[in-house]
C-alpha atoms as a PDB file:
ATOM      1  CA  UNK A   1       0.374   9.512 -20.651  1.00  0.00           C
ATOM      2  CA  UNK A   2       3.376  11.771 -20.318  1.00  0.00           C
ATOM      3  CA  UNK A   3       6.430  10.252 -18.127  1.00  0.00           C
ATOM      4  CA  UNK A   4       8.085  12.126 -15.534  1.00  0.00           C
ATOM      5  CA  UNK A   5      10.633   9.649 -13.844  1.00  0.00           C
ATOM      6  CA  UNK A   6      11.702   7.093 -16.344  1.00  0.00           C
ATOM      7  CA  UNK A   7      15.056   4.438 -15.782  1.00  0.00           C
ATOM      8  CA  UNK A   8      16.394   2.756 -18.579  1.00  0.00           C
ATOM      9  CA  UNK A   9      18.161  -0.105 -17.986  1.00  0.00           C
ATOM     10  CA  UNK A  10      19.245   0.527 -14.678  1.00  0.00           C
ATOM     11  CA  UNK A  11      21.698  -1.353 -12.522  1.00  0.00           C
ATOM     12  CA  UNK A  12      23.740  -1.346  -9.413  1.00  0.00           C
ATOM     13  CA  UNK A  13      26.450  -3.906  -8.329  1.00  0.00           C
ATOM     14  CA  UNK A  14      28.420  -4.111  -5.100  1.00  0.00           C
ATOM     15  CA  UNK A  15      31.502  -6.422  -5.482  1.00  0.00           C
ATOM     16  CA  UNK A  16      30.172  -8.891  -8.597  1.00  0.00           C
ATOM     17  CA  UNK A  17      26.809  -8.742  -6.864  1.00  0.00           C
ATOM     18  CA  UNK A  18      24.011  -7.098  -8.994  1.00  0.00           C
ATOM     19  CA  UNK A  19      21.598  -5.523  -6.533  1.00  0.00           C
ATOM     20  CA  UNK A  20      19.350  -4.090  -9.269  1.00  0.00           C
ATOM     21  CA  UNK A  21      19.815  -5.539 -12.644  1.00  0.00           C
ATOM     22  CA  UNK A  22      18.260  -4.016 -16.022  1.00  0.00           C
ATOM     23  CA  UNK A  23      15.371  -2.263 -14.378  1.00  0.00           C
ATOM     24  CA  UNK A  24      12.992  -0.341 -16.913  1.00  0.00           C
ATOM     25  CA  UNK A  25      10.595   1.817 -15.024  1.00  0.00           C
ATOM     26  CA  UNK A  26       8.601   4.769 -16.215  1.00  0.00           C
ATOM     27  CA  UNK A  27       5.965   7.014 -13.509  1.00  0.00           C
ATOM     28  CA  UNK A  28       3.560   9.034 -15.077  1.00  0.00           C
ATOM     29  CA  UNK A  29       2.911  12.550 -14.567  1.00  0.00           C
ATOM     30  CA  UNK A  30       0.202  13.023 -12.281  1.00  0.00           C
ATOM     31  CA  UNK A  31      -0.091   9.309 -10.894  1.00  0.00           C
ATOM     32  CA  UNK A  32       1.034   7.443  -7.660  1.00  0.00           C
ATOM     33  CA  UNK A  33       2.946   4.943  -8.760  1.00  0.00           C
ATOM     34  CA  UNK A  34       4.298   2.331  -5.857  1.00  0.00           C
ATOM     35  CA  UNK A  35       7.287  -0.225  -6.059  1.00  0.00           C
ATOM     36  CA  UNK A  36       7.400  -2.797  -4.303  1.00  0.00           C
ATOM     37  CA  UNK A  37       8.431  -6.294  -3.642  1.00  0.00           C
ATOM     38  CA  UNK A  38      10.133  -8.958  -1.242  1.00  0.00           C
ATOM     39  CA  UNK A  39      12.541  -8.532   1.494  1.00  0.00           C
ATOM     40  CA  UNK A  40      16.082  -8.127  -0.640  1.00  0.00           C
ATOM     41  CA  UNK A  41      14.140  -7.139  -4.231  1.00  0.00           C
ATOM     42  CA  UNK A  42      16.260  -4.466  -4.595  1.00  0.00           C
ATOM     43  CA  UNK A  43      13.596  -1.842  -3.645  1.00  0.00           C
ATOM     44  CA  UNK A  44      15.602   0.708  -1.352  1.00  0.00           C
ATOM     45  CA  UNK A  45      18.685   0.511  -3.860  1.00  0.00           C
ATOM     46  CA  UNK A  46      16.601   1.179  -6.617  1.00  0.00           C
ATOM     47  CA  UNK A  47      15.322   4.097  -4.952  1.00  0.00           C
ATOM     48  CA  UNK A  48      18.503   5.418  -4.144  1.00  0.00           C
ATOM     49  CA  UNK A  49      19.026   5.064  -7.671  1.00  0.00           C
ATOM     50  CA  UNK A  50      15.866   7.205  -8.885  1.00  0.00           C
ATOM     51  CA  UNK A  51      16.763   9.864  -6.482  1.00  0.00           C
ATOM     52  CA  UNK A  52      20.574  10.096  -6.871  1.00  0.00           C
ATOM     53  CA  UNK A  53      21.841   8.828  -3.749  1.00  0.00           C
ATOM     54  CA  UNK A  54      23.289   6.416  -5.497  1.00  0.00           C
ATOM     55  CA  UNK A  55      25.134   6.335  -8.888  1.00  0.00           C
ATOM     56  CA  UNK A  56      23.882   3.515 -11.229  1.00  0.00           C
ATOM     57  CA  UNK A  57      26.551   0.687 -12.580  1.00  0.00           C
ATOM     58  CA  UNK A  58      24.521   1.079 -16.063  1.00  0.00           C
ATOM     59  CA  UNK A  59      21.931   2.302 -17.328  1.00  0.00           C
ATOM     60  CA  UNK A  60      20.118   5.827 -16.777  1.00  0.00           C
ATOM     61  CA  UNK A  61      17.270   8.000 -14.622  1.00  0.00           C
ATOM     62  CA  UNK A  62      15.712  10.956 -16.582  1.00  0.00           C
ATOM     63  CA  UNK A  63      13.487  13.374 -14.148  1.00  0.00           C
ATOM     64  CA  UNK A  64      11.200  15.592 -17.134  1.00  0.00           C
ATOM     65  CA  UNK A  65      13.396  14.197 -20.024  1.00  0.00           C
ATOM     66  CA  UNK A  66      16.534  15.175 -18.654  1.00  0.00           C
ATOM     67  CA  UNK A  67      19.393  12.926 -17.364  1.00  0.00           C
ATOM     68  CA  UNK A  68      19.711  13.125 -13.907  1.00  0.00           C
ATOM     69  CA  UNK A  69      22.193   9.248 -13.228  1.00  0.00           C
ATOM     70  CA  UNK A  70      25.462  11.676 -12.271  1.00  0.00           C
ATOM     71  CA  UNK A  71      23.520  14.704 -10.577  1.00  0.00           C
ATOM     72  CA  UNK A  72      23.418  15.077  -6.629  1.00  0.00           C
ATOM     73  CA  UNK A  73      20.584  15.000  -4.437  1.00  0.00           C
ATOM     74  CA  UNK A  74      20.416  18.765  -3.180  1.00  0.00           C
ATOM     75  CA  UNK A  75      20.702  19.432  -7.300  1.00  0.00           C
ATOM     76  CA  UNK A  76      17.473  16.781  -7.767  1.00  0.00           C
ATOM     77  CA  UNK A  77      15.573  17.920  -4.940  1.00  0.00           C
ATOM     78  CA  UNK A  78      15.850  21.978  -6.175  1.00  0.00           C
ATOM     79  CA  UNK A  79      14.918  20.698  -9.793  1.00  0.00           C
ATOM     80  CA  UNK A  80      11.303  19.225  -7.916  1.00  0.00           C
ATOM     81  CA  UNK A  81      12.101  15.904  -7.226  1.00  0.00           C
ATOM     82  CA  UNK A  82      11.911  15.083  -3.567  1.00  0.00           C
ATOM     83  CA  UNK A  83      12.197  12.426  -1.198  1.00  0.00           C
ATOM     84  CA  UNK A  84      11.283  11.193   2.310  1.00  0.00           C
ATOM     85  CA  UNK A  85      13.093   8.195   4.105  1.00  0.00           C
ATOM     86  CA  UNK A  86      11.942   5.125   6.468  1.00  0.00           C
ATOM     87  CA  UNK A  87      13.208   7.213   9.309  1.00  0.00           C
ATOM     88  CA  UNK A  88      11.631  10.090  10.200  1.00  0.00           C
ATOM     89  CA  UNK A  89      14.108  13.057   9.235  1.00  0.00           C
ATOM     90  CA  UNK A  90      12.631  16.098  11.339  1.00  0.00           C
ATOM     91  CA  UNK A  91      14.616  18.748  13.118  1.00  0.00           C
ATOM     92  CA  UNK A  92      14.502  17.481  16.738  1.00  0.00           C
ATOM     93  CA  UNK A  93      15.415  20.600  18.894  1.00  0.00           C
ATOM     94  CA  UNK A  94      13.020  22.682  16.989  1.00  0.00           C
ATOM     95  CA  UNK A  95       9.381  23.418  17.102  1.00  0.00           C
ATOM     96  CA  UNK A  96       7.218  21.924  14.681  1.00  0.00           C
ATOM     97  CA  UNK A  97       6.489  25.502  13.151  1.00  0.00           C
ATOM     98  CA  UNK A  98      10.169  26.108  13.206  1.00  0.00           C
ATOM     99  CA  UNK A  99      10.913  23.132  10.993  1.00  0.00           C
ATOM    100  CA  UNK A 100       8.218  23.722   8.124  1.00  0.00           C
ATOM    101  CA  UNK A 101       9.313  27.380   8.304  1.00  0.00           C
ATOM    102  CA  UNK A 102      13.178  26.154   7.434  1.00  0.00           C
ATOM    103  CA  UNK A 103      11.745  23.847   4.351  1.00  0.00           C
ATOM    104  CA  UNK A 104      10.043  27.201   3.371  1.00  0.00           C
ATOM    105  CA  UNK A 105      13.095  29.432   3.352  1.00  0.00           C
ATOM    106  CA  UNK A 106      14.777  26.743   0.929  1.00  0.00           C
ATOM    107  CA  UNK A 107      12.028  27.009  -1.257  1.00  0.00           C
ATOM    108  CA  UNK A 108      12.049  30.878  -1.057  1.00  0.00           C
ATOM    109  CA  UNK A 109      15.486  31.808  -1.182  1.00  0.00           C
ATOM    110  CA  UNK A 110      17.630  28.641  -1.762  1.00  0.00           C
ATOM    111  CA  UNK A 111      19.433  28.606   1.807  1.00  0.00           C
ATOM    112  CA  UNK A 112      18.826  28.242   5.069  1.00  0.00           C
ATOM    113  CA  UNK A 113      19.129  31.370   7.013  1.00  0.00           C
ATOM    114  CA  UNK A 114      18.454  30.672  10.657  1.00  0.00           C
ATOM    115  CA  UNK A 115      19.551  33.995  11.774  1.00  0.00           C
ATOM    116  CA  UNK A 116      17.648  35.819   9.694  1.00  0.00           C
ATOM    117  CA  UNK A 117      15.135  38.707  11.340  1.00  0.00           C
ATOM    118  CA  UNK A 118      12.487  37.516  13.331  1.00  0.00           C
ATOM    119  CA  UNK A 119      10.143  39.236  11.234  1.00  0.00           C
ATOM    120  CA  UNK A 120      11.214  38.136   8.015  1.00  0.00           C
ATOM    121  CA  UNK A 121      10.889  34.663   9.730  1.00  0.00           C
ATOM    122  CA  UNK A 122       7.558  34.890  10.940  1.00  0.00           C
ATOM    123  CA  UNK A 123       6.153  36.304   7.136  1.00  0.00           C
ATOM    124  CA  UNK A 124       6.335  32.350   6.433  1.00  0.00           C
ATOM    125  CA  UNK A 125       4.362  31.818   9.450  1.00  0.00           C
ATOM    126  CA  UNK A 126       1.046  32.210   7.393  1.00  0.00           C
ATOM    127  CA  UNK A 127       1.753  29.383   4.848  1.00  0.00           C
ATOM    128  CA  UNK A 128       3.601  27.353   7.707  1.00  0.00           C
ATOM    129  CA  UNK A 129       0.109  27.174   9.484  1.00  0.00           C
ATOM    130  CA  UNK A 130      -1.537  26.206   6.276  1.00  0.00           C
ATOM    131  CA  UNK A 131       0.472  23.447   5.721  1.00  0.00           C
ATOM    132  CA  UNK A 132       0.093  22.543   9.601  1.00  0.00           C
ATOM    133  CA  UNK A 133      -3.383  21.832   9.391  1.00  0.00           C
ATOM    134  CA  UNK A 134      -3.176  20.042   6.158  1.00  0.00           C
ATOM    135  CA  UNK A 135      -1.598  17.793   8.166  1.00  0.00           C
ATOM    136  CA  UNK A 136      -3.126  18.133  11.767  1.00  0.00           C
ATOM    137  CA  UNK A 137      -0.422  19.512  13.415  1.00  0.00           C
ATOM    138  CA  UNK A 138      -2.183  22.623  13.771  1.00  0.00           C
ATOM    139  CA  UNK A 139      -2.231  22.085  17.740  1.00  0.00           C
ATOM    140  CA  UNK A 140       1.541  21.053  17.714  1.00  0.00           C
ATOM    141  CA  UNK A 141       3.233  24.214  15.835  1.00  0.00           C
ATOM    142  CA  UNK A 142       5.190  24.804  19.662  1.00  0.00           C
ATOM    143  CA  UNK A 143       6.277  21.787  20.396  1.00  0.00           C
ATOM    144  CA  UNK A 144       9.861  20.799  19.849  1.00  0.00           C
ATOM    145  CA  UNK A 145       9.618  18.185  16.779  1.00  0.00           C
ATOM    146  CA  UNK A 146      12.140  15.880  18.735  1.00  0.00           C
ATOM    147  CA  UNK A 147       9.299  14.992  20.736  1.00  0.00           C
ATOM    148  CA  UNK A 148       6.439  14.258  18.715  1.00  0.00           C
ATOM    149  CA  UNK A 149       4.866  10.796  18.554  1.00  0.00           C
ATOM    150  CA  UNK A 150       6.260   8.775  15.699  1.00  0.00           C
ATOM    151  CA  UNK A 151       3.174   9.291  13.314  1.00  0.00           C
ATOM    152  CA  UNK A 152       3.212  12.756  14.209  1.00  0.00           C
ATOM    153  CA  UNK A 153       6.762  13.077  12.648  1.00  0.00           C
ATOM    154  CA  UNK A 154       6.051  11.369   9.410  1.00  0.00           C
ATOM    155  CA  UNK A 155       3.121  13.821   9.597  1.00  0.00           C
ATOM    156  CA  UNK A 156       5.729  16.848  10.110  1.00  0.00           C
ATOM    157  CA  UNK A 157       8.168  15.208   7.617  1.00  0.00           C
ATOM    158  CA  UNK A 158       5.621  14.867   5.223  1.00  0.00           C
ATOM    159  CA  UNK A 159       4.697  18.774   5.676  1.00  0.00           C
ATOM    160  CA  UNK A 160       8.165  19.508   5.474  1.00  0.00           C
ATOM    161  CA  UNK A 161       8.352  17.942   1.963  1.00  0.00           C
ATOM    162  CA  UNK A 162       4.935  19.892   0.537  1.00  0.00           C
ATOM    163  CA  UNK A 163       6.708  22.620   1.532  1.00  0.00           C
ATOM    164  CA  UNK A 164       9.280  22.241  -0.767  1.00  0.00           C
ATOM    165  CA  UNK A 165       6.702  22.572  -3.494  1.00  0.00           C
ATOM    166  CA  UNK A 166       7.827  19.437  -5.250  1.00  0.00           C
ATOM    167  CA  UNK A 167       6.853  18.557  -8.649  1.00  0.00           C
ATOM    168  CA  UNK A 168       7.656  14.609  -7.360  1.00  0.00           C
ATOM    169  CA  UNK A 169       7.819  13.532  -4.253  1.00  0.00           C
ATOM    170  CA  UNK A 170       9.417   9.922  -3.402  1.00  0.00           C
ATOM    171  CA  UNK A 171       8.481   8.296  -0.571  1.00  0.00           C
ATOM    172  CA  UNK A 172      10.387   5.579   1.107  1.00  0.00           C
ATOM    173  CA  UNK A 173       8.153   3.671   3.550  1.00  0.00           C
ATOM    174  CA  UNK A 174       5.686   6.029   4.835  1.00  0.00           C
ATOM    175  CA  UNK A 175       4.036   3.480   7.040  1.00  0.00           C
ATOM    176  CA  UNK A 176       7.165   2.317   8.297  1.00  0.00           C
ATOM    177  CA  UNK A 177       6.395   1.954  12.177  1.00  0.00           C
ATOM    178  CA  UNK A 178       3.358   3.777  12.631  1.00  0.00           C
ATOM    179  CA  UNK A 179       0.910   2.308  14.683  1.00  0.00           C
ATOM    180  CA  UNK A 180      -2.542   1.318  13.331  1.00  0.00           C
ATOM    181  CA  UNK A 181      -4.539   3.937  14.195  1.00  0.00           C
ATOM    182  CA  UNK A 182      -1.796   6.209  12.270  1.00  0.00           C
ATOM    183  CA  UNK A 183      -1.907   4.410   8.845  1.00  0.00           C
ATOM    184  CA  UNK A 184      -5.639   6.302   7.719  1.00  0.00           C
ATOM    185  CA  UNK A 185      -4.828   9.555   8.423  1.00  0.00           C
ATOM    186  CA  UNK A 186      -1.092   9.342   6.579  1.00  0.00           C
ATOM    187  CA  UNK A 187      -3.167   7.694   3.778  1.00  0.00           C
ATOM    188  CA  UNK A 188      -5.140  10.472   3.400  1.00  0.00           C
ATOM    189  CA  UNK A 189      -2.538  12.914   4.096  1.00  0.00           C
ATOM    190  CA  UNK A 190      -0.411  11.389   1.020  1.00  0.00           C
ATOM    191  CA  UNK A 191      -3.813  11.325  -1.358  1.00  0.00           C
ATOM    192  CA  UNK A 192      -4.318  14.975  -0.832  1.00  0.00           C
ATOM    193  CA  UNK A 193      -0.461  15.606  -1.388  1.00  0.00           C
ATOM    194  CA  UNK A 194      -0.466  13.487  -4.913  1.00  0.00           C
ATOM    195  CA  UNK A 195      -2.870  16.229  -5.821  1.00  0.00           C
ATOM    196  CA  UNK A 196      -1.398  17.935  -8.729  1.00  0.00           C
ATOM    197  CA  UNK A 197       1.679  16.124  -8.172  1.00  0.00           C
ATOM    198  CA  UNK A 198       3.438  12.521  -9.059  1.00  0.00           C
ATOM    199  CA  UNK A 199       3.978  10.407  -6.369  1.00  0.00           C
ATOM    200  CA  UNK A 200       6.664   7.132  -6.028  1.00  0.00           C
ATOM    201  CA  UNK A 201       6.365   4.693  -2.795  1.00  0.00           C
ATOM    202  CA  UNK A 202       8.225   2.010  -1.829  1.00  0.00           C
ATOM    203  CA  UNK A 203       5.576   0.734   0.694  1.00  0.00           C
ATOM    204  CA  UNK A 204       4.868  -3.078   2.320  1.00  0.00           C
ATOM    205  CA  UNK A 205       1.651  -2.312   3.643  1.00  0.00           C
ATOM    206  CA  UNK A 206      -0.786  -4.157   0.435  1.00  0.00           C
ATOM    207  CA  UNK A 207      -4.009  -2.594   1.561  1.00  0.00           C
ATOM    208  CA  UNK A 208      -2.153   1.329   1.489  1.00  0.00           C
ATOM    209  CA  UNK A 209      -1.103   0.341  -2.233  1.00  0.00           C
ATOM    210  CA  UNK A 210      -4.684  -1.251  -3.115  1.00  0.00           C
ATOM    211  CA  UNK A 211      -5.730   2.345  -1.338  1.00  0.00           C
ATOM    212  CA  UNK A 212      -3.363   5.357  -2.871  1.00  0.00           C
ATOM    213  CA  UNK A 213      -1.905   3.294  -6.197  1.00  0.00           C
ATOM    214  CA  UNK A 214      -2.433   4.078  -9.626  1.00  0.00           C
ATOM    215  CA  UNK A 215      -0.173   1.275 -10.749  1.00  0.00           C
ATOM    216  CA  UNK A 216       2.315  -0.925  -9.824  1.00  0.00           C
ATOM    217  CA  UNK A 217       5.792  -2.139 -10.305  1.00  0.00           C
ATOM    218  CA  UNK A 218       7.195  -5.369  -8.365  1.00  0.00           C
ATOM    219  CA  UNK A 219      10.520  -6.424  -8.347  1.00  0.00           C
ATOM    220  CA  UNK A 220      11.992  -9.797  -7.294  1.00  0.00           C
ATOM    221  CA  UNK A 221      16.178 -10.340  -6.801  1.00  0.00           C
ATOM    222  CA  UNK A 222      16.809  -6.893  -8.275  1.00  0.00           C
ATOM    223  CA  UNK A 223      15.045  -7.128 -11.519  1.00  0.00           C
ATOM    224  CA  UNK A 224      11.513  -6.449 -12.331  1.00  0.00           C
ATOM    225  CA  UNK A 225       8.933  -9.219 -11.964  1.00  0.00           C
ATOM    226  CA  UNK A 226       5.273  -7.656 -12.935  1.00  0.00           C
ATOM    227  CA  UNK A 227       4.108  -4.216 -13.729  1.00  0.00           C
ATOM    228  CA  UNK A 228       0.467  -3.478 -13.682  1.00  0.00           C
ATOM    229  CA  UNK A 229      -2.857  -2.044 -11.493  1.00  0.00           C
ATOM    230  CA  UNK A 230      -2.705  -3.434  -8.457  1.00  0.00           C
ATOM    231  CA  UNK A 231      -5.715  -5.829  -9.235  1.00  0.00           C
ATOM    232  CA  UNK A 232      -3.900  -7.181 -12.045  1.00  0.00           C
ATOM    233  CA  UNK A 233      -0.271  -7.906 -10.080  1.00  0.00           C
ATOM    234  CA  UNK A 234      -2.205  -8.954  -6.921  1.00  0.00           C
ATOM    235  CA  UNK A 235      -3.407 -12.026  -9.382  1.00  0.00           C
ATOM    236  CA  UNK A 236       0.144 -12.781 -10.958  1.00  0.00           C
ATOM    237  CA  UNK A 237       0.711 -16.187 -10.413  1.00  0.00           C
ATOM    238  CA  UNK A 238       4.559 -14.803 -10.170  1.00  0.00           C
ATOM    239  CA  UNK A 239       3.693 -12.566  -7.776  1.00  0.00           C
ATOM    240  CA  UNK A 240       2.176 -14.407  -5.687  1.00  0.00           C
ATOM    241  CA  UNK A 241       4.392 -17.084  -5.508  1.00  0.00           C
ATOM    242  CA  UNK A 242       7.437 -14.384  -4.888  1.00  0.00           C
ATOM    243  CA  UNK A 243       5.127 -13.094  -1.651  1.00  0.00           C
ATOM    244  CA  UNK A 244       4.411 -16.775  -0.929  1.00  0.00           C
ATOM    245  CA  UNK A 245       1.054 -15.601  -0.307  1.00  0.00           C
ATOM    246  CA  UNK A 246       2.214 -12.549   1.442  1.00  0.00           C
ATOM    247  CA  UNK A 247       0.643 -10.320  -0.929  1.00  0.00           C
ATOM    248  CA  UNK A 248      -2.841 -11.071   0.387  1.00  0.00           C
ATOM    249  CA  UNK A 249      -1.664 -11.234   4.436  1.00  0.00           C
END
């Protein structure tokens, strides 16, 4: 299948310390593809590495064959590759409307224009409310996003980033504090956004992978480990005994 997001070789060190160390990787157009791993695999560095945030030691990321190790993230995110973080990144002191309407206007015209007309604002209102109830927040588009419950936000945040109209969207977490009852709906929420679209997660939760994941990369003390469906790494002896068992908890 054709590859999207591919790292070659790819390493980071801080001070003689390799955090990620000759990582190969490739995601394939079209697929949700999770990474994941123990506590200090190197996940959230590699990440920042796929997505530019960080600058690799060695080694190369191409996003749709082009080299993207030395680009910037605003550059990355305009060229359709996207990301979301553990924290919920929402505009607090505006409404919920008001903050997929501002991911809209960077999609549309490349800058964010807060003082534009009212009524040029409110032609994105139409769309705004689509992507509202996509995400059930049809019933919050008034209130101010600061005050939201915490899976409402990832809810908003993940609106915010469809918005964008991503050809890739990277997602770091997404179950990261939500309560139970929250973890189905953003499930469901991130299988109908990998529609048309390629999807990376670093994620913890082993029955949302088994769930959402095409395939599977692990990595163990900065390197990869196993690569595979989830049924197949789930039955690596090496994986298991990197999870001690906490692959099945």
């Amino acid at each position: 299948m054709d590859t999207i997001l591919e790292a070659h070789q790819l390493s980071r060190q801080f001070s003689g310390f390799f955090a990620v160390k000759n990582v190969d990787l490739r995601v394939r157009r079209h697929s949700v593809h999770a990474l994941i791993g123990p506590n200090g695999a190197g996940k959230t560095t590699c990440f920042n590495l796929l997505t530019t945030f960080l600058r690799p030691s060695t080694g190369r990321v191409t996003f749709n064959g082009r080299d993207i190790s030395r680009s910037d993230p605003a550059s990355v995110a305009m060229a359709g590759l996207v990301r979301s973080f553990q924290i919920s990144a929402v505009f607090g002191q505006m409404t919920v409307l008001e903050n997929v309407r501002v991911a809209l206007q960077k999609k549309a015209g490349g800058s964010f224009a807060f003082w534009r007309n009212v009524r040029v604002l409110r032609s994105l209102d139409a769309r705004a409310m689509e992507l509202l109830e996509r995400v059930g927040l049809t019933h919050w588009r008034d209130t101010m996003a600061g005050e939201l419950p915490y899976g409402r936000k990832r809810a908003l945040e993940l609106a915010t980033t469809i918005a964008m109209d991503p050809e890739m969207i990277l997602l770091d977490e997404p179950m990261a504090g939500l309560g139970h009852e929250d973890i189905g709906p953003v499930v469901e929420l991130i299988r109908d956004a990998a529609k048309g679209r390629t999807v990376l997660m670093v994620e913890h939760n082993m029955k949302v992978i088994e769930a959402l994941c095409d395939r599977v990369t692990v990595l163990q003390a900065g390197q990869v480990l196993a690569e595979g469906s989830y049924d197949e790494v789930s039955r690596d002896a090496r994986v298991i005994e990197a999870y001690v068992g906490g692959a099945h908890a």
